[in-house]
C-alpha atoms as a PDB file:
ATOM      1  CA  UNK A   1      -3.339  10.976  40.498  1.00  0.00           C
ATOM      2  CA  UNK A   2      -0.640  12.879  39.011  1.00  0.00           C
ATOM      3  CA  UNK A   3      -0.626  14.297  35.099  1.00  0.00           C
ATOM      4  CA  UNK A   4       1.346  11.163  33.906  1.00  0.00           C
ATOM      5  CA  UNK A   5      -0.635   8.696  35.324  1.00  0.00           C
ATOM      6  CA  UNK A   6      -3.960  10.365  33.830  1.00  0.00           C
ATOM      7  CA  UNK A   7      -2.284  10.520  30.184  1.00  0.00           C
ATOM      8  CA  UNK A   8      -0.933   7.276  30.147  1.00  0.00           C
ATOM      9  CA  UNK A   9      -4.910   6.121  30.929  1.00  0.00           C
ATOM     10  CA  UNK A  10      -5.878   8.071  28.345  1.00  0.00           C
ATOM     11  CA  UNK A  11      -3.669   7.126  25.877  1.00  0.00           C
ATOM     12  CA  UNK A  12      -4.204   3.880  26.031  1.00  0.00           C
ATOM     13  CA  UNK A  13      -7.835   4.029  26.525  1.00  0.00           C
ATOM     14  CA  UNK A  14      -7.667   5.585  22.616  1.00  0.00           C
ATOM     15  CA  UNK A  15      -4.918   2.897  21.854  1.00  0.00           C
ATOM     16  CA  UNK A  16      -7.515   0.059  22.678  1.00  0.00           C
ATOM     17  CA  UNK A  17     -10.053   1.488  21.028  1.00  0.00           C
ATOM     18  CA  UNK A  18      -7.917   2.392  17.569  1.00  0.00           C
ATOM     19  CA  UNK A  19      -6.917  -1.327  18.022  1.00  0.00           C
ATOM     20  CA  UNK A  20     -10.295  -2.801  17.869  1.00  0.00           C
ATOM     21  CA  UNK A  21     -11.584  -0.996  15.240  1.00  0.00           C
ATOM     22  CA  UNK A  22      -9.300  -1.831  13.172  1.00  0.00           C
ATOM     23  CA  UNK A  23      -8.166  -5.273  14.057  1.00  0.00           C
ATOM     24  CA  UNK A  24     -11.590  -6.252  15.573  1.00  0.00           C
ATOM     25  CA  UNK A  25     -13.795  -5.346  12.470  1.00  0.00           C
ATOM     26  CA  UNK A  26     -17.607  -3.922  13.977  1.00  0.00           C
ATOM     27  CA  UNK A  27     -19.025  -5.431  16.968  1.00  0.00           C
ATOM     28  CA  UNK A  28     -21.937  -6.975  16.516  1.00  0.00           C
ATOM     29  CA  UNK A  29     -25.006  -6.852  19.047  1.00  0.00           C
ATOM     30  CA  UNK A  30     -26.040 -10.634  19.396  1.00  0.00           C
ATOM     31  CA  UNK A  31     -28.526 -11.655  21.886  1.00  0.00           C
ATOM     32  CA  UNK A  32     -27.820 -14.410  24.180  1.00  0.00           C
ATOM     33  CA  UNK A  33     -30.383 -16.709  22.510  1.00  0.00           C
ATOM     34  CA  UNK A  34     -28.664 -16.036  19.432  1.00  0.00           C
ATOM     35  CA  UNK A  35     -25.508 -16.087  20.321  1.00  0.00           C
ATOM     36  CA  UNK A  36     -26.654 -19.750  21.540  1.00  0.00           C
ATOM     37  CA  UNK A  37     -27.273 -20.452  18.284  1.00  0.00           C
ATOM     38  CA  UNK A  38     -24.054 -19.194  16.893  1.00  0.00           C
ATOM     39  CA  UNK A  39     -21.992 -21.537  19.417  1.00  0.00           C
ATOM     40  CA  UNK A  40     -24.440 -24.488  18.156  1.00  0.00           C
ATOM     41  CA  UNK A  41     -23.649 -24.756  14.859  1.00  0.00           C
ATOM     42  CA  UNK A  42     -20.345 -23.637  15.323  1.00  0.00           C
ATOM     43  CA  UNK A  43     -20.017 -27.083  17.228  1.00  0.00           C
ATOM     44  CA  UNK A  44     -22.120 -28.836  14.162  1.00  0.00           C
ATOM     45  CA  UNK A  45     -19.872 -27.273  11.411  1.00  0.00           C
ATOM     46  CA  UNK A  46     -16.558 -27.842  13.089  1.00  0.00           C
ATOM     47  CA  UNK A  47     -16.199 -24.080  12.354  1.00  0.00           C
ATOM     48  CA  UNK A  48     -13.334 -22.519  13.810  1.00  0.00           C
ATOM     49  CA  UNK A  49     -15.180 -19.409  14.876  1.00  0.00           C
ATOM     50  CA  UNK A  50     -18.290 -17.916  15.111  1.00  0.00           C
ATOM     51  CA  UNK A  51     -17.987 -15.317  12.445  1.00  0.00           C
ATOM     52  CA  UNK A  52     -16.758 -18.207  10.164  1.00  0.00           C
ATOM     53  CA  UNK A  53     -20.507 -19.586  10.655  1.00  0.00           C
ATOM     54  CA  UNK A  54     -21.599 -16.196   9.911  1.00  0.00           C
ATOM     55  CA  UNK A  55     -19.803 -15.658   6.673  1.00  0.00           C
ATOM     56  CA  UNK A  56     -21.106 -19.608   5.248  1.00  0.00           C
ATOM     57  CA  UNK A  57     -24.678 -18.319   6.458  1.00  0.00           C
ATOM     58  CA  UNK A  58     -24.534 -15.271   4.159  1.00  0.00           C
ATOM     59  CA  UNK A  59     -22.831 -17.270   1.427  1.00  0.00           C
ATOM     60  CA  UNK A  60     -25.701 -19.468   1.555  1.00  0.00           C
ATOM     61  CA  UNK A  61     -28.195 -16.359   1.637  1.00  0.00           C
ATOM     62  CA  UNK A  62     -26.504 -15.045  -1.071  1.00  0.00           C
ATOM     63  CA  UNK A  63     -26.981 -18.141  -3.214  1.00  0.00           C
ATOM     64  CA  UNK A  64     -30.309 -18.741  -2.357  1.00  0.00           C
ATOM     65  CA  UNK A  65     -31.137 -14.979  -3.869  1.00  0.00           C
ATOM     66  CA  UNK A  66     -29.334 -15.521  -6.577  1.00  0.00           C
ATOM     67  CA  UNK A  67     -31.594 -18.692  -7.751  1.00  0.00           C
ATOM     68  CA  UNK A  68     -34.718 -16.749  -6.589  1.00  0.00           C
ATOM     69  CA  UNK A  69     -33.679 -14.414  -9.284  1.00  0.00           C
ATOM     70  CA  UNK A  70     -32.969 -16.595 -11.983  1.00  0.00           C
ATOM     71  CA  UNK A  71     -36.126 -18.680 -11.575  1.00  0.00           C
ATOM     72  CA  UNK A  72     -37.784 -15.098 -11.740  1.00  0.00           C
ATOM     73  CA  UNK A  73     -36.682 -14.336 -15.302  1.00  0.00           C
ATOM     74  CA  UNK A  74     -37.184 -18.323 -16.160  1.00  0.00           C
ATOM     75  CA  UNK A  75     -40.720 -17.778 -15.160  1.00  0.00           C
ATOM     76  CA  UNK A  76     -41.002 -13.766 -17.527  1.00  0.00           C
ATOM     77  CA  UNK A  77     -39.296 -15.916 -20.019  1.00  0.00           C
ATOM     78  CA  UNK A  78     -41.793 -18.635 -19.920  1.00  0.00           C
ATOM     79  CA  UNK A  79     -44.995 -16.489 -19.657  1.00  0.00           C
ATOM     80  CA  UNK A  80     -43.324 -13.956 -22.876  1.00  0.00           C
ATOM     81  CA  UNK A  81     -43.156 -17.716 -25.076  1.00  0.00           C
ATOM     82  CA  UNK A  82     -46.456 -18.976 -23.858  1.00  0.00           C
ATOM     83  CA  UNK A  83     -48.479 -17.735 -26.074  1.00  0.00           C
ATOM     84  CA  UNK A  84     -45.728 -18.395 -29.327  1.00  0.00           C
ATOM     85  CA  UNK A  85     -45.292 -21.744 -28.331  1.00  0.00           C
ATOM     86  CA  UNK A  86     -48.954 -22.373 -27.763  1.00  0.00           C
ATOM     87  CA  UNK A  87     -49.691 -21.517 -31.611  1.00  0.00           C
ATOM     88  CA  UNK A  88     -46.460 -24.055 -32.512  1.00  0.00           C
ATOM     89  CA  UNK A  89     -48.436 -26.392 -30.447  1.00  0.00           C
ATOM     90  CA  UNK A  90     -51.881 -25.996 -31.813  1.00  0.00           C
ATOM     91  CA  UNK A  91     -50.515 -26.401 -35.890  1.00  0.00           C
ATOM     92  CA  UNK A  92     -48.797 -29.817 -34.805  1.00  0.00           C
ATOM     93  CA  UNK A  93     -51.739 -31.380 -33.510  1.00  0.00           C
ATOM     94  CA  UNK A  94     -53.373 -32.448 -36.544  1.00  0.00           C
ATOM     95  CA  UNK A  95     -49.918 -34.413 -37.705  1.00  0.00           C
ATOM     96  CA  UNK A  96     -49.866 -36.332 -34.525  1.00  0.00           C
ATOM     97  CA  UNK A  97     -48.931 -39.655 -34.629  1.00  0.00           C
ATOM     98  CA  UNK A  98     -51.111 -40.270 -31.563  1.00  0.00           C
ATOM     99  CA  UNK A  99     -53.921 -39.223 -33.688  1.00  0.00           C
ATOM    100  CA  UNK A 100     -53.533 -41.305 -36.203  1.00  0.00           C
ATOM    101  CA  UNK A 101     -53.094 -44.384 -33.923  1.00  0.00           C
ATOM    102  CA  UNK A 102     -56.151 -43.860 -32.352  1.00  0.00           C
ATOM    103  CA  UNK A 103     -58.002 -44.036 -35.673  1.00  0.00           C
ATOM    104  CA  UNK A 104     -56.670 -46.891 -36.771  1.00  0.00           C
ATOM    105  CA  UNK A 105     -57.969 -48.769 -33.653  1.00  0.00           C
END
């Protein structure tokens, strides 16, 4: 092989390689089983492309974190009025019309 022919390979050995990581994103290492998968509910979806299913997955990830979250501070919110709420409770119960029904009968 002459000089030329050896760097024109290499250049575009580095050209292909520039070109993917750029246009091409990261490759990702799937598994065959996964990758499966992946073709699956790309089919069930009507997705145009497998990285399409892969961006809705993490949307839906994403959301279900989200509402993990909230229902986290729902739940600190809850236990931090308990006790208030209890005591509201408690000072109502003699005024209760059920009360009062249930003596009359």
């Amino acid at each position: 092989m002459n000089v030329k022919a050896v760097s024109w390979i290499i250049i575009d050995t580095i050209y292909k390689e520039i070109y993917k990581r750029i246009y091409m994103g990261r490759p990702l290492m799937i598994q065959e089983a996964d990758d499966r998968r992946l073709e699956d509910l790309k089919k069930e979806m009507g997705a145009k492309t497998k990285v399409q299913v892969l961006r809705d997955a993490l949307e839906v990830l994403e959301k279900n974190i989200e509402r993990e979250k909230r229902v986290k501070r729902w739940k600190r919110a809850a236990v931090l009025v308990s006790k208030e709420s209890a005591k509201v409770n408690k000072e109502f119960r003699p005024y209760s019309r059920l009360k009062r029904l249930d003596n009359m009968a």
